[in-house]
C-alpha atoms as a PDB file:
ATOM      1  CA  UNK A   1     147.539   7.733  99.936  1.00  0.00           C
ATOM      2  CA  UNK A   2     144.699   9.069  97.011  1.00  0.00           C
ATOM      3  CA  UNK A   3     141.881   6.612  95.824  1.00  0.00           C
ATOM      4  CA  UNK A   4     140.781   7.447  92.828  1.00  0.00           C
ATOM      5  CA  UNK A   5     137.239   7.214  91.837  1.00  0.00           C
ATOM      6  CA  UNK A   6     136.170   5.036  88.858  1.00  0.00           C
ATOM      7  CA  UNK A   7     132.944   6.875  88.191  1.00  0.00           C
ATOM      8  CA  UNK A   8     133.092  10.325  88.618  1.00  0.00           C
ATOM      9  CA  UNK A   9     129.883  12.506  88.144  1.00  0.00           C
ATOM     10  CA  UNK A  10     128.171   9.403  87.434  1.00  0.00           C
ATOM     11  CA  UNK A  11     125.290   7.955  89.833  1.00  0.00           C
ATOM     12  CA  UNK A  12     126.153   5.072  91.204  1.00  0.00           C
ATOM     13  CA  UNK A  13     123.494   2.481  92.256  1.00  0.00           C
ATOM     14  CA  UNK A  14     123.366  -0.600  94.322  1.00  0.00           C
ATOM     15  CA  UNK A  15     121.099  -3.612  93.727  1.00  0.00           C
ATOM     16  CA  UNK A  16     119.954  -4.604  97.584  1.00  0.00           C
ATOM     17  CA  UNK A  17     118.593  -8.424  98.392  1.00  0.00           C
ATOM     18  CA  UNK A  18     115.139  -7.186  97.011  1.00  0.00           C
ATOM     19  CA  UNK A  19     116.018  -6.117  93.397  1.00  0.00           C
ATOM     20  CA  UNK A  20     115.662  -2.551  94.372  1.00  0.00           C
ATOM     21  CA  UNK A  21     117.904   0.134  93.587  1.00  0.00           C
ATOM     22  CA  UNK A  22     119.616   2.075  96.225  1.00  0.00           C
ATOM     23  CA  UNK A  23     122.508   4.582  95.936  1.00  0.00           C
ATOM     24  CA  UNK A  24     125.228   4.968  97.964  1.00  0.00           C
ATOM     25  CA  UNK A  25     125.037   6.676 101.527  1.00  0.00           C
ATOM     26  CA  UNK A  26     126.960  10.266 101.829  1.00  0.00           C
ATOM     27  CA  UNK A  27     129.077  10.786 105.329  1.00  0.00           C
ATOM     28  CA  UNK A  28     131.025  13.534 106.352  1.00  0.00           C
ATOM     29  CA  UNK A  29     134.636  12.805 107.273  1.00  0.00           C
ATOM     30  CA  UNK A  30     135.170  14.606 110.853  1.00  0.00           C
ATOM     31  CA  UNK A  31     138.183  15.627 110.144  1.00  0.00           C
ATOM     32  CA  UNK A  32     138.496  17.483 106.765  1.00  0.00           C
ATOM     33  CA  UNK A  33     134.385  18.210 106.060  1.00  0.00           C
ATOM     34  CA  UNK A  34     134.449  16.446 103.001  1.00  0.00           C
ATOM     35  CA  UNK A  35     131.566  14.124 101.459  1.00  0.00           C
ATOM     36  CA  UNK A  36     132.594  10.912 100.849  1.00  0.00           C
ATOM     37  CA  UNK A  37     130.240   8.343  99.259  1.00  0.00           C
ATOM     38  CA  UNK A  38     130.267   4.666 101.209  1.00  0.00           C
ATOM     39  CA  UNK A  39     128.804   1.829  99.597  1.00  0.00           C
ATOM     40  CA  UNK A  40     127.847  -1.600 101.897  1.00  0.00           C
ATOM     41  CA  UNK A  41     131.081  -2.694 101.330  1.00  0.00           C
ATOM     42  CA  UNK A  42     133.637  -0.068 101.621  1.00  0.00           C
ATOM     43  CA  UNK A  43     135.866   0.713 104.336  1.00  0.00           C
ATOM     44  CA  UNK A  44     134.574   3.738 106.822  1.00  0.00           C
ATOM     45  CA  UNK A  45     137.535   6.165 105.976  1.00  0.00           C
ATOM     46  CA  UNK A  46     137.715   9.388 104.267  1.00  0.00           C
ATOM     47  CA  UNK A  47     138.658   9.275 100.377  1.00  0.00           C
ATOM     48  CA  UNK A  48     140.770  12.385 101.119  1.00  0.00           C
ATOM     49  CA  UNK A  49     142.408  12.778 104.687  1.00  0.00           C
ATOM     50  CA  UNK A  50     142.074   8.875 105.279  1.00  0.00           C
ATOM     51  CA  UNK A  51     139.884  10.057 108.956  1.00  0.00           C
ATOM     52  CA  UNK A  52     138.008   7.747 110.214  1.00  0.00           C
ATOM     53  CA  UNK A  53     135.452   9.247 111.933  1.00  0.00           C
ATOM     54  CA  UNK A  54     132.736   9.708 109.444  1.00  0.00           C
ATOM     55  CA  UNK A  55     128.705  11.773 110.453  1.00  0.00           C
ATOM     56  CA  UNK A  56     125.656  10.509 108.012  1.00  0.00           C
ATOM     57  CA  UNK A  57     124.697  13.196 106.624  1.00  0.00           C
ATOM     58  CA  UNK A  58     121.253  14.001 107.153  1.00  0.00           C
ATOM     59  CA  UNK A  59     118.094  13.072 104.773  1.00  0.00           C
ATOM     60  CA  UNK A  60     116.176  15.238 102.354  1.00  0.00           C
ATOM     61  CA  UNK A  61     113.350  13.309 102.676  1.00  0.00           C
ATOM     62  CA  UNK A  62     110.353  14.287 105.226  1.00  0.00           C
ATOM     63  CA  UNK A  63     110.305  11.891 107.873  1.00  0.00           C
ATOM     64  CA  UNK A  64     106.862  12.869 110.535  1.00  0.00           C
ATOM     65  CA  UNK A  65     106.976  11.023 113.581  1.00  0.00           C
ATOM     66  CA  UNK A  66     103.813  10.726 115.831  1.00  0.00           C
ATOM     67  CA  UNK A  67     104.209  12.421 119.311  1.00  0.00           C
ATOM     68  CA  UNK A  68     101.772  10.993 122.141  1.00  0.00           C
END
């Protein structure tokens, strides 16, 4: 079992209920270490192995949190 990808190397972006663009989130299958690209609506399983156990991958973004 293979999916194929429609756009490959292209960015991909999703419209959200505020007009906004968002792209598509990036998990890590558990099983094989591959990236795999989910959008909203896609089923949580690895485009290679077909795992489902899938890690978000962490952000690139800074995120500061206030300690008290």
């Amino acid at each position: 079992y293979h999916v194929q990808a429609a756009n490959v190397g292209k960015p991909v972006f999703i419209m959200d209920a505020s007009g906004t663009r968002r792209e598509p989130v990036i998990y890590i299958c558990g099983d094989c270490a591959k990236e795999n690209e989910i959008k909203p609506k896609d089923t949580i399983a690895c485009r290679e192995c077909g795992g489902r156990i899938m890690y978000k991958q962490r952000t690139k973004r800074m995120i500061m949190f206030d300690a008290r």
